[in-house]
C-alpha atoms as a PDB file:
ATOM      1  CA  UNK A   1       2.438 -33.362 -33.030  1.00  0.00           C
ATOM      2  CA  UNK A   2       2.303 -30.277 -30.308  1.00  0.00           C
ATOM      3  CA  UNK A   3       4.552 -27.770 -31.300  1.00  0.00           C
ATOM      4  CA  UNK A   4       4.585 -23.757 -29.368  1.00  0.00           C
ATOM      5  CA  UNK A   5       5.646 -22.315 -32.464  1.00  0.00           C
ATOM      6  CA  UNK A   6       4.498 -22.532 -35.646  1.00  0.00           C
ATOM      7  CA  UNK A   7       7.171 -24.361 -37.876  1.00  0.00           C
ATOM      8  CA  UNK A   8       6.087 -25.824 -41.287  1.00  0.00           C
ATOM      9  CA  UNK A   9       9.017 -27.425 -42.320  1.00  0.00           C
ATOM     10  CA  UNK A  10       8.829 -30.332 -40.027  1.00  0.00           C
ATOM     11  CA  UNK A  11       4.878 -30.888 -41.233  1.00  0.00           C
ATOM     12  CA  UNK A  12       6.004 -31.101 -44.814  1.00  0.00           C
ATOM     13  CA  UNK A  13       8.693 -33.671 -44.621  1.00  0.00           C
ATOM     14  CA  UNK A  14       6.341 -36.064 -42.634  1.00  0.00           C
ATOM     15  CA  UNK A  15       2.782 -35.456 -45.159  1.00  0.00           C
ATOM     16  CA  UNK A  16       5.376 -35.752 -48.257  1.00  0.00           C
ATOM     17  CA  UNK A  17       7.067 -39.184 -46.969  1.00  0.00           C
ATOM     18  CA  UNK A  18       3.160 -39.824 -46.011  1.00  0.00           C
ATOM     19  CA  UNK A  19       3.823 -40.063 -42.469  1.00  0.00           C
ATOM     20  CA  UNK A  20      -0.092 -39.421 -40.892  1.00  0.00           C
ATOM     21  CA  UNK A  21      -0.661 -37.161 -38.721  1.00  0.00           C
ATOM     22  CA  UNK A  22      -2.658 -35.352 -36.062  1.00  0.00           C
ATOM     23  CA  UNK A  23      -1.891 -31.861 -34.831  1.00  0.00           C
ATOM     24  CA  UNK A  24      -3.140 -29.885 -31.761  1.00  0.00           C
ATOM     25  CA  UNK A  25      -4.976 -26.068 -32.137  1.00  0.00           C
ATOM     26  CA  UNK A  26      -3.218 -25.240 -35.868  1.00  0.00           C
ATOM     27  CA  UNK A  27      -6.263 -24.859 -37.712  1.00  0.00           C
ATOM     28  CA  UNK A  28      -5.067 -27.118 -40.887  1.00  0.00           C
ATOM     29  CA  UNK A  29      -5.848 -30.209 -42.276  1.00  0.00           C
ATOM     30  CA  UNK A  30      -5.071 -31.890 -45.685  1.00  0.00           C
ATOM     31  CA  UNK A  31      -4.892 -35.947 -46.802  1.00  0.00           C
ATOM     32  CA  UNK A  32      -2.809 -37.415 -44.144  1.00  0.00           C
ATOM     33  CA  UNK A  33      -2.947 -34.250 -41.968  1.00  0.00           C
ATOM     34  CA  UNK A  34      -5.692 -34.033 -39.343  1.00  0.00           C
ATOM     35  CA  UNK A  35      -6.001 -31.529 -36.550  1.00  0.00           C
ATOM     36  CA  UNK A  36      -7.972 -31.636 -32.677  1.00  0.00           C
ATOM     37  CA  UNK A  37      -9.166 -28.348 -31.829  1.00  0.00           C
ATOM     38  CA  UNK A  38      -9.631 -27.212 -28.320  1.00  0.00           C
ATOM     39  CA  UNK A  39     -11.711 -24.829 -27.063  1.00  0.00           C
ATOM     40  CA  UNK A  40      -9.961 -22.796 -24.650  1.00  0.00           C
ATOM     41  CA  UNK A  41     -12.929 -21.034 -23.549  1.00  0.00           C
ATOM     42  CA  UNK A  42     -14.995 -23.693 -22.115  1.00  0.00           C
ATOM     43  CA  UNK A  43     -11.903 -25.915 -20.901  1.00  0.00           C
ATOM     44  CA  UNK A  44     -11.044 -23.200 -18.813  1.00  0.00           C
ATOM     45  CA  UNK A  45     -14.668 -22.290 -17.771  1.00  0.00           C
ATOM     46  CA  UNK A  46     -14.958 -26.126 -16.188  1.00  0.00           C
ATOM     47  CA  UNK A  47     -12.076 -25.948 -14.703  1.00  0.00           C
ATOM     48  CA  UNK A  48     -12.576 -22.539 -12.729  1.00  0.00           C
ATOM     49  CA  UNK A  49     -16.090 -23.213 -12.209  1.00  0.00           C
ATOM     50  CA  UNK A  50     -14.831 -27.193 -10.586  1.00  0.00           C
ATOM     51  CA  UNK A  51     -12.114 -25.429  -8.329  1.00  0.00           C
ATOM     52  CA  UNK A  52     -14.582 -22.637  -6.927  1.00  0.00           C
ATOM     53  CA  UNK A  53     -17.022 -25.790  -6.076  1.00  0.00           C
ATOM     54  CA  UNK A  54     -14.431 -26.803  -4.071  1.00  0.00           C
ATOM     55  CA  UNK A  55     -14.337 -23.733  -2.315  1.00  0.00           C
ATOM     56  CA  UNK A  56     -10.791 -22.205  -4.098  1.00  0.00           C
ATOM     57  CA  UNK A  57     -10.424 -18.438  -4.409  1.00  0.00           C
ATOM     58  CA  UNK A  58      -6.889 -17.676  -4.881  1.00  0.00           C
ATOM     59  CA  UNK A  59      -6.204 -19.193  -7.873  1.00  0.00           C
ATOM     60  CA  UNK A  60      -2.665 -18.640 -10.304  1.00  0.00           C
ATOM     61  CA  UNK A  61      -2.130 -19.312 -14.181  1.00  0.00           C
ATOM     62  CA  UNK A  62       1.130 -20.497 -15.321  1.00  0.00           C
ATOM     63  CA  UNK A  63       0.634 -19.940 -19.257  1.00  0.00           C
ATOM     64  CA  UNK A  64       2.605 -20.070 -22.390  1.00  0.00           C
ATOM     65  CA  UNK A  65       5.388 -17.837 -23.851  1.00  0.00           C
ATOM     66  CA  UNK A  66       4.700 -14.508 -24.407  1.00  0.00           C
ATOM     67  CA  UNK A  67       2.908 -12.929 -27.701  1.00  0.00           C
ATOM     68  CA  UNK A  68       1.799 -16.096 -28.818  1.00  0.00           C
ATOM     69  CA  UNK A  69      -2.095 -16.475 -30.021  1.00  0.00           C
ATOM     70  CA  UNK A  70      -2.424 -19.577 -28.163  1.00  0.00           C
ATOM     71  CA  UNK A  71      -1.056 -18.166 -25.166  1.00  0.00           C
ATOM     72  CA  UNK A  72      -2.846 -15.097 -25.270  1.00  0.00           C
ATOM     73  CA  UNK A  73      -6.312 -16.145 -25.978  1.00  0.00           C
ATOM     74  CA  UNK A  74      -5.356 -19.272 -23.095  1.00  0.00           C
ATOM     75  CA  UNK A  75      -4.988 -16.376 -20.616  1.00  0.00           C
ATOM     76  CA  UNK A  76      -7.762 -14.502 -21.386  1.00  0.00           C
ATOM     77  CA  UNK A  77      -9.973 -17.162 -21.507  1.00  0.00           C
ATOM     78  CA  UNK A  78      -8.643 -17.614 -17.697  1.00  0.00           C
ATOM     79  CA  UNK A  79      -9.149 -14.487 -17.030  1.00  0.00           C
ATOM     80  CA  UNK A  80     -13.121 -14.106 -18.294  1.00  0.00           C
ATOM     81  CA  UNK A  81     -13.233 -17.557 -16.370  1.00  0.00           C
ATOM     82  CA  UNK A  82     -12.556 -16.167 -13.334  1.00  0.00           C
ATOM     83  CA  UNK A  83     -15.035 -13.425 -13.568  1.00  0.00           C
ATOM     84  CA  UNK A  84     -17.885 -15.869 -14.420  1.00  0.00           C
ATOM     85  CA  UNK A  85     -17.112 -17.640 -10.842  1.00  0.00           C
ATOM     86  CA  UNK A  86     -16.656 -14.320  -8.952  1.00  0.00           C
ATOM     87  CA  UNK A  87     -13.439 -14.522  -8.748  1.00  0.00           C
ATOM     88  CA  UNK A  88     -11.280 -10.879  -8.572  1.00  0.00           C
ATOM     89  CA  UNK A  89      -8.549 -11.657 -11.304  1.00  0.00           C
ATOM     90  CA  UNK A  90      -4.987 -10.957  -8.995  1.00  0.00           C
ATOM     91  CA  UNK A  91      -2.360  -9.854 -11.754  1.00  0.00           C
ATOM     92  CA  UNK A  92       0.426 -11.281  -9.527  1.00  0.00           C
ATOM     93  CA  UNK A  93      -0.888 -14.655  -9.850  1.00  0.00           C
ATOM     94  CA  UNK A  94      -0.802 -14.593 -13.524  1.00  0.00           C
ATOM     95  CA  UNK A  95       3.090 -15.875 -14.721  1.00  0.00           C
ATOM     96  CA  UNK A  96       4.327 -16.907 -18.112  1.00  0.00           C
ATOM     97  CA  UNK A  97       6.193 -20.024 -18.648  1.00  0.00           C
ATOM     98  CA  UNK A  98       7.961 -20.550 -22.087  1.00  0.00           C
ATOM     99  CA  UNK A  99       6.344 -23.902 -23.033  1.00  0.00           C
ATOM    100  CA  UNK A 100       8.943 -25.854 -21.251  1.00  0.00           C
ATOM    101  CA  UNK A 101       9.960 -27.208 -18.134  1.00  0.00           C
ATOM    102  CA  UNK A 102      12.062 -24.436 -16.903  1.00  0.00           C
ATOM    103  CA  UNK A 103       9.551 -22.219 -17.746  1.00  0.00           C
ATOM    104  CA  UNK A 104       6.866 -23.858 -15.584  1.00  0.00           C
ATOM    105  CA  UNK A 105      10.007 -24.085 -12.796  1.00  0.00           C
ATOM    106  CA  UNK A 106      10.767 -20.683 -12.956  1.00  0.00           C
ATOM    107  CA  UNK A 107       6.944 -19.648 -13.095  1.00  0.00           C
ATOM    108  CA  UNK A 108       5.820 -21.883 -10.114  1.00  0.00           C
ATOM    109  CA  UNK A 109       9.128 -20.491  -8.334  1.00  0.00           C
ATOM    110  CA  UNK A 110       7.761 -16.634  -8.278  1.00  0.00           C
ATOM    111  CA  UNK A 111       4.049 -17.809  -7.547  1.00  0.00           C
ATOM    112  CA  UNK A 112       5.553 -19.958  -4.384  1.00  0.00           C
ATOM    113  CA  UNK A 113       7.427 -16.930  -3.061  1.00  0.00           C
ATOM    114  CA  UNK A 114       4.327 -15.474  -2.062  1.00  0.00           C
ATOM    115  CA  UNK A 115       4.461 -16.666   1.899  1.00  0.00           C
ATOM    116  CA  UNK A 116       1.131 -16.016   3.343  1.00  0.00           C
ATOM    117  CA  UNK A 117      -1.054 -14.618   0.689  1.00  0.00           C
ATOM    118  CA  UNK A 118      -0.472 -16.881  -3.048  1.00  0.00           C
ATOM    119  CA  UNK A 119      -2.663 -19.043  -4.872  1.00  0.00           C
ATOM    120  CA  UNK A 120      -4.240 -22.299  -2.951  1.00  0.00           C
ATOM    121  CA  UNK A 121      -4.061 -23.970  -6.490  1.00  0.00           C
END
């Protein structure tokens, strides 16, 4: 189950009618619950450190909403990630999304205005 925010409700109806199941990044497991942890840090250190081997430099972030943990440490794990590649983080390539589709839209949108000098990727 991938959720944005944190609900509980949901989780409770499915462990008490014994439902299994697996969660993403909440931190909490129980009988029947289990939970896949990712580490943001190194995910996003491959990642930069693949698409400056391939010779990228201008590189934007389309992350979650706003005040979340997730999408806070996400960012600046992105951000650190760039550093570690040489990369000058370029505050106008960093957009938040809202965790859905017209979120990304509306992110990708702004970064695309950019007409000469946006992100190659």
């Amino acid at each position: 189950m991938l959720a944005s925010e944190i609900e509980t409700e949901p989780f409770e109806d499915l462990i008490h009618n014994r439902v299994p199941l697996v969660t993403m990044d909440r931190g909490h497991t129980a009988k029947g619950l289990s939970d896949v942890a990712i580490n943001n840090k190194s995910g996003m250190d491959q990642a930069l450190r693949h698409l400056r081997e391939l010779g990228h430099k201008k590189i934007g972030y389309i992350g979650g909403s706003a005040g979340l943990t997730i999408s806070d440490h996400r960012v600046q794990a992105f951000i650190r990630a760039l550093k570690r590649v040489d990369i000058v983080p370029r505050p106008e390539f960093i957009k938040v999304g809202n965790y859905r589709i017209t979120g990304g839209v509306a992110a990708m949108t702004e970064l695309l205005r950019f007409k000469t000098d946006r992100p190659q990727c």
